[in-house]
Protein backbone atom coordinates (compact mmCIF):
# COMPACT_ATOMS: atom_id res chain seq x y z
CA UNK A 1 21.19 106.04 82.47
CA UNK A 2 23.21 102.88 82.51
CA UNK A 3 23.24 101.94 79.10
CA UNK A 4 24.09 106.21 78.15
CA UNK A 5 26.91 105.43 80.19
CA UNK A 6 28.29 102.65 78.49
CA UNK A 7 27.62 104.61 75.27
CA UNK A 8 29.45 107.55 75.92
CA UNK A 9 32.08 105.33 77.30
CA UNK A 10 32.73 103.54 74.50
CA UNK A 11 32.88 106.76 72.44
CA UNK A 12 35.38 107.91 74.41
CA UNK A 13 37.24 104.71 74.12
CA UNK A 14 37.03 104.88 70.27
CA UNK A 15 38.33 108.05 69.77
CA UNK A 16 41.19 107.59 71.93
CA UNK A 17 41.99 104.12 70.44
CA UNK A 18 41.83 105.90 66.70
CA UNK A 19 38.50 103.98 65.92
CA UNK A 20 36.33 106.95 65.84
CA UNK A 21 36.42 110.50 63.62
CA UNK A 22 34.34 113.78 65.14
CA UNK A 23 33.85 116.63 63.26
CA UNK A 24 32.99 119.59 65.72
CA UNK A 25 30.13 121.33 65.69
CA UNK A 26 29.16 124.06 63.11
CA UNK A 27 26.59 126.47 63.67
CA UNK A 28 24.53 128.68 61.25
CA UNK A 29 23.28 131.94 62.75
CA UNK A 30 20.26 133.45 61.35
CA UNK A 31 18.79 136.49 64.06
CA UNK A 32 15.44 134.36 65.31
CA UNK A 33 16.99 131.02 64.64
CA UNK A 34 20.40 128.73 65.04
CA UNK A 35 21.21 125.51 63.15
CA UNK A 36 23.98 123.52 64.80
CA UNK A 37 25.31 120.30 63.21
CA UNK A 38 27.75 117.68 64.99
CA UNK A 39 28.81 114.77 62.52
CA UNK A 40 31.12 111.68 63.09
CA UNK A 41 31.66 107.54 62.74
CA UNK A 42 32.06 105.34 64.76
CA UNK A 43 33.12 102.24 62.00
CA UNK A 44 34.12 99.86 64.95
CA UNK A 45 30.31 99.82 65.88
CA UNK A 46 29.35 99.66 62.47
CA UNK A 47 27.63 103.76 61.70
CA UNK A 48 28.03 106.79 60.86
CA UNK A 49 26.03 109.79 61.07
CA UNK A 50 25.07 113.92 62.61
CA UNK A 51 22.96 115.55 65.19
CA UNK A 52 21.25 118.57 63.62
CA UNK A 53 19.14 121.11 65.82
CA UNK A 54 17.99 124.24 65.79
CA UNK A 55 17.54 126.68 68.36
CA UNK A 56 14.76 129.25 68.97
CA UNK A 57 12.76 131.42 70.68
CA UNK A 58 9.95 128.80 70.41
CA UNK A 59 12.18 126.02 71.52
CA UNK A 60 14.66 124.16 70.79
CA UNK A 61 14.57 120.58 67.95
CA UNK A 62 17.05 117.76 68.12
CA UNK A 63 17.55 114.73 65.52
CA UNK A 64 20.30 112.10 65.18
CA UNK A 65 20.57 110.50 61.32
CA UNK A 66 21.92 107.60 61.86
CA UNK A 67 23.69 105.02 59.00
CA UNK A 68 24.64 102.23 58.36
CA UNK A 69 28.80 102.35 58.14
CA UNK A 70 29.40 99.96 55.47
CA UNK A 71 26.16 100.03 53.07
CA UNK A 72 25.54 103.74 53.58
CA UNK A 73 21.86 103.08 54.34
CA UNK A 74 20.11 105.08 56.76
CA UNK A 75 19.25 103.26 59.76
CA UNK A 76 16.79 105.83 62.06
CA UNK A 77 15.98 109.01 62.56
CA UNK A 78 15.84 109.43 66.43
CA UNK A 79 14.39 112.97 67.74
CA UNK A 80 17.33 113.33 70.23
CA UNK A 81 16.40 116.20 72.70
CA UNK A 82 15.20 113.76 75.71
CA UNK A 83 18.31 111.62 74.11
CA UNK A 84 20.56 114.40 74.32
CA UNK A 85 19.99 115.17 77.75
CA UNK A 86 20.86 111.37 78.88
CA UNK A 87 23.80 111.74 77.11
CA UNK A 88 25.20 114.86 78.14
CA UNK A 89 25.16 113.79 81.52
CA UNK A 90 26.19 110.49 80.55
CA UNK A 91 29.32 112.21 79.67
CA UNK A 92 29.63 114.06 83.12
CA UNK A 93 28.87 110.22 84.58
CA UNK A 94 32.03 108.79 82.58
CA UNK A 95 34.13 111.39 84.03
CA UNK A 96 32.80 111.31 87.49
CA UNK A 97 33.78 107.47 87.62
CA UNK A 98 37.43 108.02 86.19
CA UNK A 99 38.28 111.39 87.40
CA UNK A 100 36.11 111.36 91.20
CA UNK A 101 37.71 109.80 94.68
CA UNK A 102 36.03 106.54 94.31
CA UNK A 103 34.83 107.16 97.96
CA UNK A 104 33.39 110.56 96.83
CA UNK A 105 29.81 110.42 99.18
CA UNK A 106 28.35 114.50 98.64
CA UNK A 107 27.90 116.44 95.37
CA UNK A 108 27.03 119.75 94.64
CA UNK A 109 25.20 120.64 91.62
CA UNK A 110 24.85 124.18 90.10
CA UNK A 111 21.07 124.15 87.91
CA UNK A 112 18.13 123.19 88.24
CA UNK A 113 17.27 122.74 84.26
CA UNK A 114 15.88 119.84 81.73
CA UNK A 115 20.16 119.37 81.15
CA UNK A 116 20.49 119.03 85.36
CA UNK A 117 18.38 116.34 85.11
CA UNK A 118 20.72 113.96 82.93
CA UNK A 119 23.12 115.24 85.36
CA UNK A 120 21.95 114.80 88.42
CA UNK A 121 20.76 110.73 87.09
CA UNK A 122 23.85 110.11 85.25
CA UNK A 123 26.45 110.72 88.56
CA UNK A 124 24.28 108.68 91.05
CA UNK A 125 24.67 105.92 88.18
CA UNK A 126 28.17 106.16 88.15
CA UNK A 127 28.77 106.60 92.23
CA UNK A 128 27.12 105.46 95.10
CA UNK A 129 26.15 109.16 95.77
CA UNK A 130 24.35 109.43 99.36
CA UNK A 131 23.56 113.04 99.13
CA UNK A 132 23.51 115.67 96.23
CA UNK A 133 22.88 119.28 97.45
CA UNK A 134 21.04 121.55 94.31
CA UNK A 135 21.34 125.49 93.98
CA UNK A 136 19.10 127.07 91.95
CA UNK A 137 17.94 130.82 90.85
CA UNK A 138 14.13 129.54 91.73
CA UNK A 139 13.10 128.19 94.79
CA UNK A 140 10.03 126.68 93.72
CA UNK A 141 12.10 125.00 90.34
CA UNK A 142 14.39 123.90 93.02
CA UNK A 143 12.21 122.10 95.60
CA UNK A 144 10.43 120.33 92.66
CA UNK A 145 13.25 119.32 90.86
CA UNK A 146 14.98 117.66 93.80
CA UNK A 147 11.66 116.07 94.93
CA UNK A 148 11.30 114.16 91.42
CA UNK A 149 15.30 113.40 91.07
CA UNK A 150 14.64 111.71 94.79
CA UNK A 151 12.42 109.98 93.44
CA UNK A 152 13.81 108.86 90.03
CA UNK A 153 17.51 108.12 91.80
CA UNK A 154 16.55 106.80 95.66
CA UNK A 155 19.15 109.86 96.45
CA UNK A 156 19.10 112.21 99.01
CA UNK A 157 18.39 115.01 96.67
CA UNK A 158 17.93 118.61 98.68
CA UNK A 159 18.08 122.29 98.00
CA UNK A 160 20.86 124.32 99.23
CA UNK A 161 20.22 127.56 100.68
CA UNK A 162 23.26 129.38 98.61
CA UNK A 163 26.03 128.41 96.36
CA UNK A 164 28.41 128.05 98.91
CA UNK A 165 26.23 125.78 100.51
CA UNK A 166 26.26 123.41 97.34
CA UNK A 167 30.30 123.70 97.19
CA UNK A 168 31.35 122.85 100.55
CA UNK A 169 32.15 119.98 101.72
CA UNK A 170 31.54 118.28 98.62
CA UNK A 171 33.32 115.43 96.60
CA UNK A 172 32.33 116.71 93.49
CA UNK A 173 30.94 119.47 91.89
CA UNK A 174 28.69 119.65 88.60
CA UNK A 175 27.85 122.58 86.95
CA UNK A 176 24.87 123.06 84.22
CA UNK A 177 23.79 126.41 83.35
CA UNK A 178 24.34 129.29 81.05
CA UNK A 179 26.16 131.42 83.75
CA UNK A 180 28.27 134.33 82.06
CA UNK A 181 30.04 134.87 85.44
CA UNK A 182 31.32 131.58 87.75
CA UNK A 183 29.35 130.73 90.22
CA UNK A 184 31.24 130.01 92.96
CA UNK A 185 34.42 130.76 94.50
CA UNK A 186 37.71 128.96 94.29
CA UNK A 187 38.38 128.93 98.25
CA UNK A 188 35.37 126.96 98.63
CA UNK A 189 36.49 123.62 97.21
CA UNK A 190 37.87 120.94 99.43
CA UNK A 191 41.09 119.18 98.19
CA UNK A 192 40.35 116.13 96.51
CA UNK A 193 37.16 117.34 94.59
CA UNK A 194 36.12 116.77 91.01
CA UNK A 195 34.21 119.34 89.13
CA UNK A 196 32.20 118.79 86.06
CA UNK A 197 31.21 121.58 84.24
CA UNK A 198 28.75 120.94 81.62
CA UNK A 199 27.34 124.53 80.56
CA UNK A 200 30.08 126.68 78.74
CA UNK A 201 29.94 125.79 75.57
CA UNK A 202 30.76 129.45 73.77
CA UNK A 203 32.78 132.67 74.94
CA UNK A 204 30.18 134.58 76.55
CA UNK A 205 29.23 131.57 79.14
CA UNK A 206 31.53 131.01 82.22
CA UNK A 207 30.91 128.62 85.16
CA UNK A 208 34.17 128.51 86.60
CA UNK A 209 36.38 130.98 87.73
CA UNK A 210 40.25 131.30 86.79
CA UNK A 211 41.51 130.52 90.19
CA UNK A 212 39.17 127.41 90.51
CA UNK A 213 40.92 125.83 87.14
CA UNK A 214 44.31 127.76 88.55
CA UNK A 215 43.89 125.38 91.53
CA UNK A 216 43.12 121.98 89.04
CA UNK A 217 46.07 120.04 88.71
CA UNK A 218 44.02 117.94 86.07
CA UNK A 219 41.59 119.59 83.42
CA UNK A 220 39.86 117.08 81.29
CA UNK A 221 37.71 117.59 78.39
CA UNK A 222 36.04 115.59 75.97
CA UNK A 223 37.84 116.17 72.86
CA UNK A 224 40.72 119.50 72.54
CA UNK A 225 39.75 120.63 69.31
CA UNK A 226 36.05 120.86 70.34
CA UNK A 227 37.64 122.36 73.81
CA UNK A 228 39.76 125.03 72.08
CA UNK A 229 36.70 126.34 69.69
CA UNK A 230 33.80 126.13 72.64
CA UNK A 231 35.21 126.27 76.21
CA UNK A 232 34.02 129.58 77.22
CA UNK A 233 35.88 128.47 80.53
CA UNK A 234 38.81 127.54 79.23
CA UNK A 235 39.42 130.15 76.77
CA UNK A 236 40.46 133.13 78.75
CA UNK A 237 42.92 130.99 80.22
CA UNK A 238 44.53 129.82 76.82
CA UNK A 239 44.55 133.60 75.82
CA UNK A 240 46.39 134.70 78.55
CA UNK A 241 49.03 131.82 78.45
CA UNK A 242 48.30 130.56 81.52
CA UNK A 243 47.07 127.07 79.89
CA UNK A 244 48.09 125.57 77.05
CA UNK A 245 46.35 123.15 74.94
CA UNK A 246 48.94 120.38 75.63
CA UNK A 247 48.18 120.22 79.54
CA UNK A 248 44.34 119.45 78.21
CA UNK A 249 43.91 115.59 78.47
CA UNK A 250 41.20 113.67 76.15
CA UNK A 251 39.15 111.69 78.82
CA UNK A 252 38.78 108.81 76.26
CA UNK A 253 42.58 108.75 77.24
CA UNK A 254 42.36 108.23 80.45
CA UNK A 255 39.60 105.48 79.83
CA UNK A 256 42.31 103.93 77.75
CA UNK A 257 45.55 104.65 80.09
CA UNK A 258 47.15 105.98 77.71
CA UNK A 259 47.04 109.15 80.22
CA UNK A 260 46.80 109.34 83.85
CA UNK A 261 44.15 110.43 85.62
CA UNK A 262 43.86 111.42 89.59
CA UNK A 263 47.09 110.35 91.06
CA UNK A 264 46.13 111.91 94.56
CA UNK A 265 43.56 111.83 96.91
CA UNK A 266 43.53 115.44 97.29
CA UNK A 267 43.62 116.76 93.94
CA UNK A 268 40.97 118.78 92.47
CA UNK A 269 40.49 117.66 88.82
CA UNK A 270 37.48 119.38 86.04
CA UNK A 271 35.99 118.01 83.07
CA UNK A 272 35.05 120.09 80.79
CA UNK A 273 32.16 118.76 78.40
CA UNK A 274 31.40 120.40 75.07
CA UNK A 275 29.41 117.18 73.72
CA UNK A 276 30.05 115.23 70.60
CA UNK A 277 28.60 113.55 67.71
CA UNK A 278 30.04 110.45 68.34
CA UNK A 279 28.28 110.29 72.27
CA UNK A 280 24.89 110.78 70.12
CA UNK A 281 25.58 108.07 67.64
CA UNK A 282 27.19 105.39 70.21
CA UNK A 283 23.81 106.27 72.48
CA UNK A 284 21.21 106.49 69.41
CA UNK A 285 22.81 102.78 68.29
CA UNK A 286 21.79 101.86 71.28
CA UNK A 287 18.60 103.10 71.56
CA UNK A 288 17.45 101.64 67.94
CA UNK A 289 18.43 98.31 69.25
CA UNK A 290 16.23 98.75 72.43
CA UNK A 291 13.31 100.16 69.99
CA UNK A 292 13.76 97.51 67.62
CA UNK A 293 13.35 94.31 70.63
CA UNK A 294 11.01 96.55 72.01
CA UNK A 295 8.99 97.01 68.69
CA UNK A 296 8.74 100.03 68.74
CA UNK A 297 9.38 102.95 65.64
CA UNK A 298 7.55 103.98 62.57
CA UNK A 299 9.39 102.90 59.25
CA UNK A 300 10.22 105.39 56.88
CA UNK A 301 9.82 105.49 53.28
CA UNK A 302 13.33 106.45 53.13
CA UNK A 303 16.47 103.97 52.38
């Protein structure tokens, strides 16, 4: 979780210092089956390359092509969906550390899902978490998945009995699921908390409700042209007129002061992750390097 978070980090920091190019993600829709495809380069750290996955019924496949920036040679193939996870809550990590009260002691987290996980790791990584409350839609799901992140993170990881539960009195919030609807109410939050929310990545999926990012004097997302194609929470907002894409600071900008990010200790502040090529390709460099010391990897007839 440690090194995802210097990864995604320094992806951030790229982009925001003009070292980095992300192309957002284009999808392919067939009725059984969806091919997405994230590409970018990250030339200060020497590659270049896309995620591709496809989703389905069955399941879903992930794999990161990764090359070499100056030769063009291909480097690895990395099948990225135990990867992906790390670094999608690497991301929420990131923003927890820049964005959070650096005192923040509680979180609430909304999922109970393979993408919780990375979540769940990621923020007790960043923070010196002593208690995480879970909701989740099944009670057995829930008890087990809190039993084995107690055990991976030395947290206090329990089950709350109902959303509201998981939202108050907490320093930050992280949400991870395909919700259509928002799953909690605004009124809930105390001032001063941070919310990540991870799981709205198209139109039809909402996590947060209007008066919750109404109540945000900070939104946060990754990168705004991935934001303004895929923040199903964001985009109602935009339509409306009540935000506009210029109040939408790039966290790799905060990372690099070039914006400001909490000011206060009571202001609520959201991230809003999409995910991006170039948080795959800064975490898969990283990973081939471990493999390689490590020895281990197949190589592949391929150049």
């Amino acid at each position: 979780a440690t090194m995802a978070l210097e990864a995604v980090e320094s992806a951030h920091r790229d982009l925001a210092l003009g070292l980095a190019q992300d192309t957002p993600r284009a999808r392919t829709r067939l009725p059984q089956t969806v091919l997405h495809i994230l590409q970018g380069a990250l030339p200060a750290q020497g590659v270049l390359g896309y995620k591709a996955y496809t989703s389905n019924r069955s399941g879903n496949r992930f794999l990161v092509h990764l090359f070499d920036a100056a030769s063009g040679s291909l480097l690895a193939v990395i099948e990225a969906d135990y990867m992906g996870m790390i670094r999608t809550g690497a991301a929420s990590g990131v923003a927890a550390k820049w964005l959070a009260r650096p005192d923040a002691k509680v979180a609430g987290v909304f999922g109970a899902g393979w993408q919780a996980e990375g979540h769940v790791r990621a923020i007790c990584a960043a923070l010196p978490f002593e208690r995480v409350k879970v909701f989740g839609r099944k009670a057995d799901k829930l008890a087990a998945f809190c039993e084995r992140m107690r055990e991976v993170t030395g947290v206090a990881i329990v089950p709350a009995a109902s959303a509201e539960e998981a939202v108050r009195g907490s320093d930050l919030i992280g949400t991870v699921t395909t919700a259509a609807q928002p799953l909690f109410e605004a009124d809930w939050l105390s001032p001063g908390t941070h919310i990540n929310a991870a799981g709205s990545n198209a139109l039809i999926r909402q996590e947060l409700s209007e008066a919750t990012l109404r109540r945000a004097s900070l939104i946060a997302v990754d990168a705004v042209p991935t934001a303004l194609a895929e923040a199903g929470d964001l985009l109602p907002l935009l339509e409306k007129g009540r935000l506009h894409a210029r109040q939408l600071v790039e966290l790799g900008d905060i990372i690099t002061g070039k914006q400001q990010g909490r000011t206060s200790v009571d202001q609520i502040t959201v991230f809003e992750s999409q995910g991006m090529a170039i948080q795959d390709l800064a975490v898969a460099l990283r990973v081939l390097a471990a493999a390689q010391e490590a020895g281990l990897g197949i190589e592949l007839p391929l150049k």
